[in-house]
PDB file of N, CA and C in Angstrom:
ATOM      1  N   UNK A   1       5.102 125.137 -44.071  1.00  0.00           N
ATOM      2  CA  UNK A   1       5.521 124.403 -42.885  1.00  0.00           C
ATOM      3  C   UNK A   1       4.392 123.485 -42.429  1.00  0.00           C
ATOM      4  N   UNK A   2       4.860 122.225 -41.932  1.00  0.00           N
ATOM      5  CA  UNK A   2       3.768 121.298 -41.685  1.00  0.00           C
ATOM      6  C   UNK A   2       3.679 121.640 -40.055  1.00  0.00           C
ATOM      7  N   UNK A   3       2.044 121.235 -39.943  1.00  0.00           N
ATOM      8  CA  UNK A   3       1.785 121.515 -38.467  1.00  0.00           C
ATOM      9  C   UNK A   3       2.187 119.713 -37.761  1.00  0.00           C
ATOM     10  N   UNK A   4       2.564 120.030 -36.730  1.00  0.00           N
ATOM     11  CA  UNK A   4       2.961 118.983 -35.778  1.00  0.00           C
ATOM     12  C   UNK A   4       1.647 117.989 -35.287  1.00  0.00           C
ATOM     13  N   UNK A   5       1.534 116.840 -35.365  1.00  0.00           N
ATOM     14  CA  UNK A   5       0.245 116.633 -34.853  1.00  0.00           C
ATOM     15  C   UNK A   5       0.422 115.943 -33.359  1.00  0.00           C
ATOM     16  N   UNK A   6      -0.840 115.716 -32.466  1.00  0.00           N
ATOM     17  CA  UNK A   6      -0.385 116.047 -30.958  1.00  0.00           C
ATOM     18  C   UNK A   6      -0.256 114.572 -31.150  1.00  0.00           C
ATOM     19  N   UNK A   7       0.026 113.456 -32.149  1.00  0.00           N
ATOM     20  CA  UNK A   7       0.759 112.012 -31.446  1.00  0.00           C
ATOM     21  C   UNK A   7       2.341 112.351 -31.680  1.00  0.00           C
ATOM     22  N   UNK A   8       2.624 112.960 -32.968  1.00  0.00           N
ATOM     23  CA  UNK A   8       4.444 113.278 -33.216  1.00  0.00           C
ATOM     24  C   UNK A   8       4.998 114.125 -32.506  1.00  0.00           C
ATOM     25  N   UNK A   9       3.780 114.621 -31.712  1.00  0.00           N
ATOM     26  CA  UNK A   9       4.854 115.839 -30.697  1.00  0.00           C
ATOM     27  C   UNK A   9       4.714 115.212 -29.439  1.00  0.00           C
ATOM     28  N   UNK A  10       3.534 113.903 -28.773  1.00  0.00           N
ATOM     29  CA  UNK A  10       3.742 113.612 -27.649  1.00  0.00           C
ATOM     30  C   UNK A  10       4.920 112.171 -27.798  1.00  0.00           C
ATOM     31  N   UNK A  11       5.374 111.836 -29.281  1.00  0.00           N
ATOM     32  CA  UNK A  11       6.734 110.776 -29.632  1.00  0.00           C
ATOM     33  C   UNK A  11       7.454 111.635 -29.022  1.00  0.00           C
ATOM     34  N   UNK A  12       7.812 112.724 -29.589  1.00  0.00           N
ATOM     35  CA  UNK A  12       9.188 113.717 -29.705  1.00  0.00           C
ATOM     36  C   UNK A  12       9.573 114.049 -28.396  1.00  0.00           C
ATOM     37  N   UNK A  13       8.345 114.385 -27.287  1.00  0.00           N
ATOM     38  CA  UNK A  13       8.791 114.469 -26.115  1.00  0.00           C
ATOM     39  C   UNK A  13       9.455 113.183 -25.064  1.00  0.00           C
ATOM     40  N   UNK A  14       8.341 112.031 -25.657  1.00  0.00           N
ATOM     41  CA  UNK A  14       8.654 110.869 -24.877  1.00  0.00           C
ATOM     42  C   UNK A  14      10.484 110.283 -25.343  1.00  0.00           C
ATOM     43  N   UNK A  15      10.831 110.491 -26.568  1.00  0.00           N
ATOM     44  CA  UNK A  15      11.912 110.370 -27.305  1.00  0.00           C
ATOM     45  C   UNK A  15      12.981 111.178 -26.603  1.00  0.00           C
ATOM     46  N   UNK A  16      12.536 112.838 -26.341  1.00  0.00           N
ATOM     47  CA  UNK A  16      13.856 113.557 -25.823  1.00  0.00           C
ATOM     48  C   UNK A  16      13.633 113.011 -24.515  1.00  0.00           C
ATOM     49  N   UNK A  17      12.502 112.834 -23.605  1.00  0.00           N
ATOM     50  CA  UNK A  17      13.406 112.330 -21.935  1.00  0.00           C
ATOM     51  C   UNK A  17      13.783 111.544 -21.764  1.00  0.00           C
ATOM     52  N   UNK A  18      13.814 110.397 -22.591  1.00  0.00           N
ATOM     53  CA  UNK A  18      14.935 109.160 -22.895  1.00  0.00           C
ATOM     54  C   UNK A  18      13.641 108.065 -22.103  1.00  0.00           C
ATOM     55  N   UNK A  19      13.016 108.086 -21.828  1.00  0.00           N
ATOM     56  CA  UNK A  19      11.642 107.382 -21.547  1.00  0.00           C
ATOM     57  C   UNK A  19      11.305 106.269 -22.419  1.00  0.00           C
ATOM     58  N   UNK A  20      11.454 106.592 -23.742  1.00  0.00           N
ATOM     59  CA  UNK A  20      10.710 105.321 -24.888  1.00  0.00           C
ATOM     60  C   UNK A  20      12.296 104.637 -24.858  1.00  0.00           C
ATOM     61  N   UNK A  21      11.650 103.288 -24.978  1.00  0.00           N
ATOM     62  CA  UNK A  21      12.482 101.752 -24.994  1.00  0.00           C
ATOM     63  C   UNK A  21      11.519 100.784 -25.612  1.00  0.00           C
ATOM     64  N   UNK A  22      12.101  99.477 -25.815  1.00  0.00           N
ATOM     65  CA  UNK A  22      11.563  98.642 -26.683  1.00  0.00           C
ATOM     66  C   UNK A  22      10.483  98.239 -26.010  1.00  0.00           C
ATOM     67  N   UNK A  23      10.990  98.287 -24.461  1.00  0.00           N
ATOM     68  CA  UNK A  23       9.006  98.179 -23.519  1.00  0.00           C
ATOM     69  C   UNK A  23       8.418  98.772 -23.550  1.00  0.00           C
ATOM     70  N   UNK A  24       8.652  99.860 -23.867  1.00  0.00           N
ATOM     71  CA  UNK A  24       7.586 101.075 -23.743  1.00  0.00           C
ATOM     72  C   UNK A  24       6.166 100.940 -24.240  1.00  0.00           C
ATOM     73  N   UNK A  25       4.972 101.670 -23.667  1.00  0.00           N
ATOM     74  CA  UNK A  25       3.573 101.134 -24.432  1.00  0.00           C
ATOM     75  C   UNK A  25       3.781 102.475 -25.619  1.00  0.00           C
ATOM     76  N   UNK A  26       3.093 101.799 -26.767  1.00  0.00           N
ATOM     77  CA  UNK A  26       2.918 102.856 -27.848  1.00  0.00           C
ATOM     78  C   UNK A  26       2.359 103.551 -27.514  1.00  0.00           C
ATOM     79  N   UNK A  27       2.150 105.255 -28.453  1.00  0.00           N
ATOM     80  CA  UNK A  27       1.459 106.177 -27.788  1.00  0.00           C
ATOM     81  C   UNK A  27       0.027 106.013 -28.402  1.00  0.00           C
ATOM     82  N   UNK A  28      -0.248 104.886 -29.272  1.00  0.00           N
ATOM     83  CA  UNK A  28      -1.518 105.231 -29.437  1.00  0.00           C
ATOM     84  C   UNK A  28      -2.412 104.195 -28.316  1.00  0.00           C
ATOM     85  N   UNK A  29      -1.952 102.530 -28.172  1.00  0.00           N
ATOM     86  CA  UNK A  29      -2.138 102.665 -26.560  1.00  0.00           C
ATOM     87  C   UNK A  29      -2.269 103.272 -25.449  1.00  0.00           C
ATOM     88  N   UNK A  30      -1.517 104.478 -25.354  1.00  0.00           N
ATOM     89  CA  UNK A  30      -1.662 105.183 -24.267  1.00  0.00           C
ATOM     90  C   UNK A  30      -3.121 106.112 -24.151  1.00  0.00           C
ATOM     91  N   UNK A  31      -3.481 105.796 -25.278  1.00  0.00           N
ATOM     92  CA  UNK A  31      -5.118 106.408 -25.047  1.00  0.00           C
ATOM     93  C   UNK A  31      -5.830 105.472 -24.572  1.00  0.00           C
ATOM     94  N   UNK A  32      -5.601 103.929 -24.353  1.00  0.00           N
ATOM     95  CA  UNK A  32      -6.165 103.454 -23.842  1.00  0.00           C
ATOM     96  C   UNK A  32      -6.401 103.314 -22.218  1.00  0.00           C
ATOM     97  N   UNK A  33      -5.744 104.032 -21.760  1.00  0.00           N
ATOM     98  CA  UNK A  33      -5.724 104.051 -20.088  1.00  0.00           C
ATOM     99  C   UNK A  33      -6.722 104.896 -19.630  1.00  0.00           C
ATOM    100  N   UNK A  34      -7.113 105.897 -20.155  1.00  0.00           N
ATOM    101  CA  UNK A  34      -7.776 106.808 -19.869  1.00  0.00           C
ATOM    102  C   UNK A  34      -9.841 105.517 -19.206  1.00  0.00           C
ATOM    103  N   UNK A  35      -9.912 104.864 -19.632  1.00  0.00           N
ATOM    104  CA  UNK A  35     -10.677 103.923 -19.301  1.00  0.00           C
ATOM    105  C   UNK A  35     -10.689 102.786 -19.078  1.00  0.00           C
ATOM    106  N   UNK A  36      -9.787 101.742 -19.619  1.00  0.00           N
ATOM    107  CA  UNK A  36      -9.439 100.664 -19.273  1.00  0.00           C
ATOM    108  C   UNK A  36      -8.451 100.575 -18.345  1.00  0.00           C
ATOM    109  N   UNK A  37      -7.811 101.701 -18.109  1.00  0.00           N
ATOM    110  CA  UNK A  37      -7.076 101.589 -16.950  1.00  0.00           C
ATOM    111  C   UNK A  37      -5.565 101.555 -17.309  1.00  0.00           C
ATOM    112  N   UNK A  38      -4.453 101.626 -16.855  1.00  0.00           N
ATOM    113  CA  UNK A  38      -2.817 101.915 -17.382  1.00  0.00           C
ATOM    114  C   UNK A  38      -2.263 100.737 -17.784  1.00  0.00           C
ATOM    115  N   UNK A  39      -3.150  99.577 -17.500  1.00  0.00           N
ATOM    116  CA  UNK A  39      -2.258  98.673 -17.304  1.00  0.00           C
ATOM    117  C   UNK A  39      -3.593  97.214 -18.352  1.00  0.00           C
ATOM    118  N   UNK A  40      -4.549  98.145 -18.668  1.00  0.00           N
ATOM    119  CA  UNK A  40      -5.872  97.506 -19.577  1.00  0.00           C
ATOM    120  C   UNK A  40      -6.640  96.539 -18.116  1.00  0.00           C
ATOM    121  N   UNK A  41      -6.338  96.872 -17.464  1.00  0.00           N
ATOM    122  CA  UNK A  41      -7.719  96.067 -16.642  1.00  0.00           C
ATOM    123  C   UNK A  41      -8.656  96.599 -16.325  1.00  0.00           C
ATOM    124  N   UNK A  42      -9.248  97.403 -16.893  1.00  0.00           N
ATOM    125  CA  UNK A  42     -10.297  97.547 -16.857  1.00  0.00           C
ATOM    126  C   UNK A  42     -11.153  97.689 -15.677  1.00  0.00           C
ATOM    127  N   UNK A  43     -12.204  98.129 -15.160  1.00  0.00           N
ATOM    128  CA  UNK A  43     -13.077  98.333 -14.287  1.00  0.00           C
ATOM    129  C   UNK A  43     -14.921  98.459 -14.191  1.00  0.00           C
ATOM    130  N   UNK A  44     -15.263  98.336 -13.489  1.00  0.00           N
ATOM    131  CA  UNK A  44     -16.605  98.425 -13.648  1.00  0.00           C
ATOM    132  C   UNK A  44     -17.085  97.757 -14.542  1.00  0.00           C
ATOM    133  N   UNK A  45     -18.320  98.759 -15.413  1.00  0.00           N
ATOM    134  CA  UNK A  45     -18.337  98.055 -16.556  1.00  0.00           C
ATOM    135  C   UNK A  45     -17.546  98.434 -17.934  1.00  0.00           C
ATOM    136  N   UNK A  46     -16.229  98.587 -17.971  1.00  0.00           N
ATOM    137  CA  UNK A  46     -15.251  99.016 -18.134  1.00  0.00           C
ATOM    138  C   UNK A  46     -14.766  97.670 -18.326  1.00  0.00           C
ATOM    139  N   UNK A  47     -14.605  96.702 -19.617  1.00  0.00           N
ATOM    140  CA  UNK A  47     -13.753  95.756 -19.363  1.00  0.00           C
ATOM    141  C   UNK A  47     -12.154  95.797 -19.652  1.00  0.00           C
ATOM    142  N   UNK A  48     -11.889  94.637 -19.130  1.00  0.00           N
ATOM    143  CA  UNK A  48     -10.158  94.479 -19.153  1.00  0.00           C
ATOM    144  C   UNK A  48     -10.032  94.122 -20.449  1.00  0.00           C
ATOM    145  N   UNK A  49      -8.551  94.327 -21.306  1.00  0.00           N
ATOM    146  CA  UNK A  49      -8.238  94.498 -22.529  1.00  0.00           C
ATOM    147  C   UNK A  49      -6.981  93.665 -21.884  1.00  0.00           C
ATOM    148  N   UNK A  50      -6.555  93.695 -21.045  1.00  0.00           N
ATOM    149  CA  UNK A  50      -5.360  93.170 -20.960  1.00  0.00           C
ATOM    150  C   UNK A  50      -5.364  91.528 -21.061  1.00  0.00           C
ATOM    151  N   UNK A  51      -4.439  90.575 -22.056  1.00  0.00           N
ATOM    152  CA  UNK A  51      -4.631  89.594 -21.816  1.00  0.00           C
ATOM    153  C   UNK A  51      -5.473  88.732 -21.734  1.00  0.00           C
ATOM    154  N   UNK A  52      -6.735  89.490 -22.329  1.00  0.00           N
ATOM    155  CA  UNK A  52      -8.342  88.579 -22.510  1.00  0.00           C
ATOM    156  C   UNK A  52      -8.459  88.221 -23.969  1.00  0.00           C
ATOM    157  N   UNK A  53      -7.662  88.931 -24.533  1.00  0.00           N
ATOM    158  CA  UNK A  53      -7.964  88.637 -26.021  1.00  0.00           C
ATOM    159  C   UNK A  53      -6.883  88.340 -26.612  1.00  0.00           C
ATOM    160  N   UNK A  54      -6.280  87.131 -27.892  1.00  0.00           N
ATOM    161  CA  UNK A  54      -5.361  86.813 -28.506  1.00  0.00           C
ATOM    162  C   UNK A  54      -5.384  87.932 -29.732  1.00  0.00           C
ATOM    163  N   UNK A  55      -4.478  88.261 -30.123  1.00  0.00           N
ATOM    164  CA  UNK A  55      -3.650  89.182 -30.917  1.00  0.00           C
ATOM    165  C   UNK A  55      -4.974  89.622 -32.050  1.00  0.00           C
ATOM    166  N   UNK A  56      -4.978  88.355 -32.694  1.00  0.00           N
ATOM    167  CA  UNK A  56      -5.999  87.863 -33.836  1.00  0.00           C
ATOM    168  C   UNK A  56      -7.420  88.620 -33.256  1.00  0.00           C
ATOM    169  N   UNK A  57      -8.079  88.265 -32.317  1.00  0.00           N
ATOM    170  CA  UNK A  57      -9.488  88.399 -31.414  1.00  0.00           C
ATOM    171  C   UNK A  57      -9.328  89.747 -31.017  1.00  0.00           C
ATOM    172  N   UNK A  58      -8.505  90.231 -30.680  1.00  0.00           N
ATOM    173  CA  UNK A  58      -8.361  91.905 -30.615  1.00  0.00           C
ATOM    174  C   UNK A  58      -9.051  92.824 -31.936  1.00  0.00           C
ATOM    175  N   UNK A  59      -7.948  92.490 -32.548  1.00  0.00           N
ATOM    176  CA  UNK A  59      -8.187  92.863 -33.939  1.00  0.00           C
ATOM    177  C   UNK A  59      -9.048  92.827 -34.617  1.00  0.00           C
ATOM    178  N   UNK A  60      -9.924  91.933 -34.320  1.00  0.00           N
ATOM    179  CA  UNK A  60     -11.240  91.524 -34.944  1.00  0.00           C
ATOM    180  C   UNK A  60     -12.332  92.115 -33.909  1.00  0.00           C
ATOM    181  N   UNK A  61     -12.159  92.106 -33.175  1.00  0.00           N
ATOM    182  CA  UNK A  61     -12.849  93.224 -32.184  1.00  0.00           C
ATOM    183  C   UNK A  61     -12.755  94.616 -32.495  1.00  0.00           C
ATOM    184  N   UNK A  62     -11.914  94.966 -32.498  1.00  0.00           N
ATOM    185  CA  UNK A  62     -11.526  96.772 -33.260  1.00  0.00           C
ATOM    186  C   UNK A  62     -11.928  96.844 -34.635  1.00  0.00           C
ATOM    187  N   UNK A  63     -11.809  95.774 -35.574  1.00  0.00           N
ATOM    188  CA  UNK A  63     -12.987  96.146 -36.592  1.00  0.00           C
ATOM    189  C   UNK A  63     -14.295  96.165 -37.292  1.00  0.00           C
ATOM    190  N   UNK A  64     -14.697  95.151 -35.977  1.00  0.00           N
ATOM    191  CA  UNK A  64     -16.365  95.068 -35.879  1.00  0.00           C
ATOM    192  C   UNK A  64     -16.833  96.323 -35.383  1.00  0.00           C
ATOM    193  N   UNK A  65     -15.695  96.968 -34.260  1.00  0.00           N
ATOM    194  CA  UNK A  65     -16.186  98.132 -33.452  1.00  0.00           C
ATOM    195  C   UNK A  65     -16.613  99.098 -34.880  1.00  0.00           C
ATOM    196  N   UNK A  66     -15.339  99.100 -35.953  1.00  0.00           N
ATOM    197  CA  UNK A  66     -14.960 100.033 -36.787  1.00  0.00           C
ATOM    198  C   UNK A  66     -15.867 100.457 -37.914  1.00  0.00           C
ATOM    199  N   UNK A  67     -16.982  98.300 -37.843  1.00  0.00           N
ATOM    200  CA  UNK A  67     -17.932  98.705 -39.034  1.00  0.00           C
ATOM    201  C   UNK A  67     -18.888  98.793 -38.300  1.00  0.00           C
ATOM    202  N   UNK A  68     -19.446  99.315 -36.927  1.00  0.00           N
ATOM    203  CA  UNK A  68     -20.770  98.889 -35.862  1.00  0.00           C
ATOM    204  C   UNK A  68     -21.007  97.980 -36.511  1.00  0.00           C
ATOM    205  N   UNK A  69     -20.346  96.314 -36.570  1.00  0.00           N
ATOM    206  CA  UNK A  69     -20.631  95.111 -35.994  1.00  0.00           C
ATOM    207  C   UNK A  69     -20.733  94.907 -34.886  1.00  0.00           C
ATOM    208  N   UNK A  70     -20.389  95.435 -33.981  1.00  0.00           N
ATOM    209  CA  UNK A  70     -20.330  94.797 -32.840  1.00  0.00           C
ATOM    210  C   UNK A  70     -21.048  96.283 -31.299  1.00  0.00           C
ATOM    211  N   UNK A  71     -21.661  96.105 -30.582  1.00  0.00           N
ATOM    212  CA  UNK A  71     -22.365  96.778 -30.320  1.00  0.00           C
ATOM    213  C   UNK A  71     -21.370  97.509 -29.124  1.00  0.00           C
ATOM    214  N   UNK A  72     -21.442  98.861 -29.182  1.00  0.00           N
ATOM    215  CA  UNK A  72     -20.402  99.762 -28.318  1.00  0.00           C
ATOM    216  C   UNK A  72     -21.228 101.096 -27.778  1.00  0.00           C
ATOM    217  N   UNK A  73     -20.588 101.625 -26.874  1.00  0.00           N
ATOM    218  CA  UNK A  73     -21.420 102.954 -26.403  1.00  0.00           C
ATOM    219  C   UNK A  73     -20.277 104.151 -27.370  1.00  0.00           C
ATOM    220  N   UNK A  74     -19.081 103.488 -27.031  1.00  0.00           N
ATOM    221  CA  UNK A  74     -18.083 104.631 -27.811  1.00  0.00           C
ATOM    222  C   UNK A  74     -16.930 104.042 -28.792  1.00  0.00           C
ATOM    223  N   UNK A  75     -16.653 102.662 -28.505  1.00  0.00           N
ATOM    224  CA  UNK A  75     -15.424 102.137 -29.167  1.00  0.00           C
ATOM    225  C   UNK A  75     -15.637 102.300 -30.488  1.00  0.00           C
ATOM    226  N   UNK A  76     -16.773 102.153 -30.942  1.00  0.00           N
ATOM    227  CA  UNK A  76     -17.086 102.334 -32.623  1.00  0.00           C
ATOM    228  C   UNK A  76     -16.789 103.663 -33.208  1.00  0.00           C
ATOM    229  N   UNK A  77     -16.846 104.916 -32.085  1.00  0.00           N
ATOM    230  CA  UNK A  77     -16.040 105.923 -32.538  1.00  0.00           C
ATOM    231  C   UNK A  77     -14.759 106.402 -32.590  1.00  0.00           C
ATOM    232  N   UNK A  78     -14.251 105.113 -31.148  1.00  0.00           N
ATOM    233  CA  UNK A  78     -12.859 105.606 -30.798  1.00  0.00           C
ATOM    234  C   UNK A  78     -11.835 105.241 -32.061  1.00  0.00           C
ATOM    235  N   UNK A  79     -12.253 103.512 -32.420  1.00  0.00           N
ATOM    236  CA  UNK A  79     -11.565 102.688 -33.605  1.00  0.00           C
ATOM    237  C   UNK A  79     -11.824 103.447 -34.772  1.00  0.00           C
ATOM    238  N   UNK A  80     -12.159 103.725 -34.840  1.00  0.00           N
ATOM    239  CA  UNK A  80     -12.477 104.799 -36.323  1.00  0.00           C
ATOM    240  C   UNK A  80     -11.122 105.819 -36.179  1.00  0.00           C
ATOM    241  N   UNK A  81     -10.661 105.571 -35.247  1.00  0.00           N
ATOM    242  CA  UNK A  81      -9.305 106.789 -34.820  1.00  0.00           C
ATOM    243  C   UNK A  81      -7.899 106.540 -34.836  1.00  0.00           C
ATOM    244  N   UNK A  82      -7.825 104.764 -35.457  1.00  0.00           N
ATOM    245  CA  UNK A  82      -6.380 104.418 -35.515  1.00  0.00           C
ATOM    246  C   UNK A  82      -6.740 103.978 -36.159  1.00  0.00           C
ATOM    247  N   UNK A  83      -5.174 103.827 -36.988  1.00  0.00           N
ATOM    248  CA  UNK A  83      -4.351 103.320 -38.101  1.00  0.00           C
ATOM    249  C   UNK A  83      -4.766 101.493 -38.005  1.00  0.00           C
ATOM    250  N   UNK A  84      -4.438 100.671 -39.049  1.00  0.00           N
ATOM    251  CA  UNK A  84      -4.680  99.944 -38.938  1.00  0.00           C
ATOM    252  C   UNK A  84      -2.938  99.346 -38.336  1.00  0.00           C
ATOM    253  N   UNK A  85      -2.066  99.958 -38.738  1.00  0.00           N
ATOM    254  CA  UNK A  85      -0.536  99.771 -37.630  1.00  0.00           C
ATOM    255  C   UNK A  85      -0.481 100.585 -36.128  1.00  0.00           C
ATOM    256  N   UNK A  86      -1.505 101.144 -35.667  1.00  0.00           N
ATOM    257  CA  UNK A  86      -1.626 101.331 -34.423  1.00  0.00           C
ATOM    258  C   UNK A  86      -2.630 100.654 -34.080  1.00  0.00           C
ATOM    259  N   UNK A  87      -3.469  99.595 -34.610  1.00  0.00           N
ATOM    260  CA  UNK A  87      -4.539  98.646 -33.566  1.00  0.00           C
ATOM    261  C   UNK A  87      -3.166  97.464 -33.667  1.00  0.00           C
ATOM    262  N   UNK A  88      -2.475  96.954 -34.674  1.00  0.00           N
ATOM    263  CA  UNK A  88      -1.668  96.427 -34.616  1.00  0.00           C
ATOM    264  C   UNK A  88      -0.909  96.261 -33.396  1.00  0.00           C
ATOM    265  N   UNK A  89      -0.335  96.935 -33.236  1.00  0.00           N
ATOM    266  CA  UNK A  89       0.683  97.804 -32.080  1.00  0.00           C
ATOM    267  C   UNK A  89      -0.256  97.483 -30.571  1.00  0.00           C
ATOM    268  N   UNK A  90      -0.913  97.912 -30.513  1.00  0.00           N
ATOM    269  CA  UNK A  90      -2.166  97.613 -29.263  1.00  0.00           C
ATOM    270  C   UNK A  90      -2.333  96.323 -29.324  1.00  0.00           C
ATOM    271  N   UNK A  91      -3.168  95.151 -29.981  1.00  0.00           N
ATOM    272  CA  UNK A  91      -3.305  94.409 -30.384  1.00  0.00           C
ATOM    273  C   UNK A  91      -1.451  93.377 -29.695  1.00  0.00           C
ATOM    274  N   UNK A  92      -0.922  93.789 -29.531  1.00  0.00           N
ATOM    275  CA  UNK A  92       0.492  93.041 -29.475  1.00  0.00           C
ATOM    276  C   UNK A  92       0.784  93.254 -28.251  1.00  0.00           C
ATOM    277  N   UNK A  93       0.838  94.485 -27.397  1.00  0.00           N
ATOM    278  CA  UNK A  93       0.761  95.016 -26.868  1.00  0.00           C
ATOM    279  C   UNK A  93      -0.201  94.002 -25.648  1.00  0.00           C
ATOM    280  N   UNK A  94      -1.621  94.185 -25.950  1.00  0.00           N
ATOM    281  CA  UNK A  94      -2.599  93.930 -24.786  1.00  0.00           C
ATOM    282  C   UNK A  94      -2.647  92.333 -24.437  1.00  0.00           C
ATOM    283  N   UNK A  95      -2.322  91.483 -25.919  1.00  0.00           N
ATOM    284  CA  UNK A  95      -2.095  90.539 -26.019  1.00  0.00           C
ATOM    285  C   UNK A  95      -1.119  89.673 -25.176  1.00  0.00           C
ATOM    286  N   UNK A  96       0.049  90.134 -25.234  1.00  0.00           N
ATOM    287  CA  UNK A  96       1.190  90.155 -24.315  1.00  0.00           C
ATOM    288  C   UNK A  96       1.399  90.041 -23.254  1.00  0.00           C
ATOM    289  N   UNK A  97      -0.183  91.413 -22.095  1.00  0.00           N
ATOM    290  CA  UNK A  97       0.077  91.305 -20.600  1.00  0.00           C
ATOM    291  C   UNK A  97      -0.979  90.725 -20.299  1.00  0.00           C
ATOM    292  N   UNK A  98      -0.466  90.749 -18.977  1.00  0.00           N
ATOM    293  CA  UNK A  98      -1.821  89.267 -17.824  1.00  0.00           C
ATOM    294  C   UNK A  98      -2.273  90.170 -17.114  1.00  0.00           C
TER     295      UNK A  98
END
């Protein structure tokens, strides 16, 4: 028996309360709130993700993080943690709001 992992079981829940729709933020986005904030704006020195970066410039940001190109306190560990179809997904996502 395969073990469940905690993104297909936090789909499965968001799926049964009838919650996920085509707006919905992905769940691997949803790790992004935890610091940038629910909505990617960011705070402090905490920057905004929302709408600062084009789709392309995201993306290329998450994999400089991915090779420490680019200098981070944690993102270089966080990006190391998605798929290259969940920076995608984010990436479209952050791109999108103002």
């Amino acid at each position: 028996m395969r073990t469940v992992t905690g993104r297909a079981m936090l789909a499965a829940v968001v799926l049964a309360s009838g919650v996920a729709s085509a707006q919905s933020v992905p769940s691997a986005a949803q790790g992004c709130n935890g610091c940038h904030g629910p909505a990617g704006e960011g705070a402090g020195s905490i920057p905004a993700i929302a709408g600062t970066l084009d789709r392309d410039a995201f993306l290329e940001a998450m994999r400089q993080f991915r090779a420490d190109q680019r200098p981070a306190t944690i993102m270089n560990r966080i990006s190391r943690g998605f798929t290259d179809a969940e920076l995608a997904q984010m990436a479209d996502l952050f791109a999108r709001r103002q």
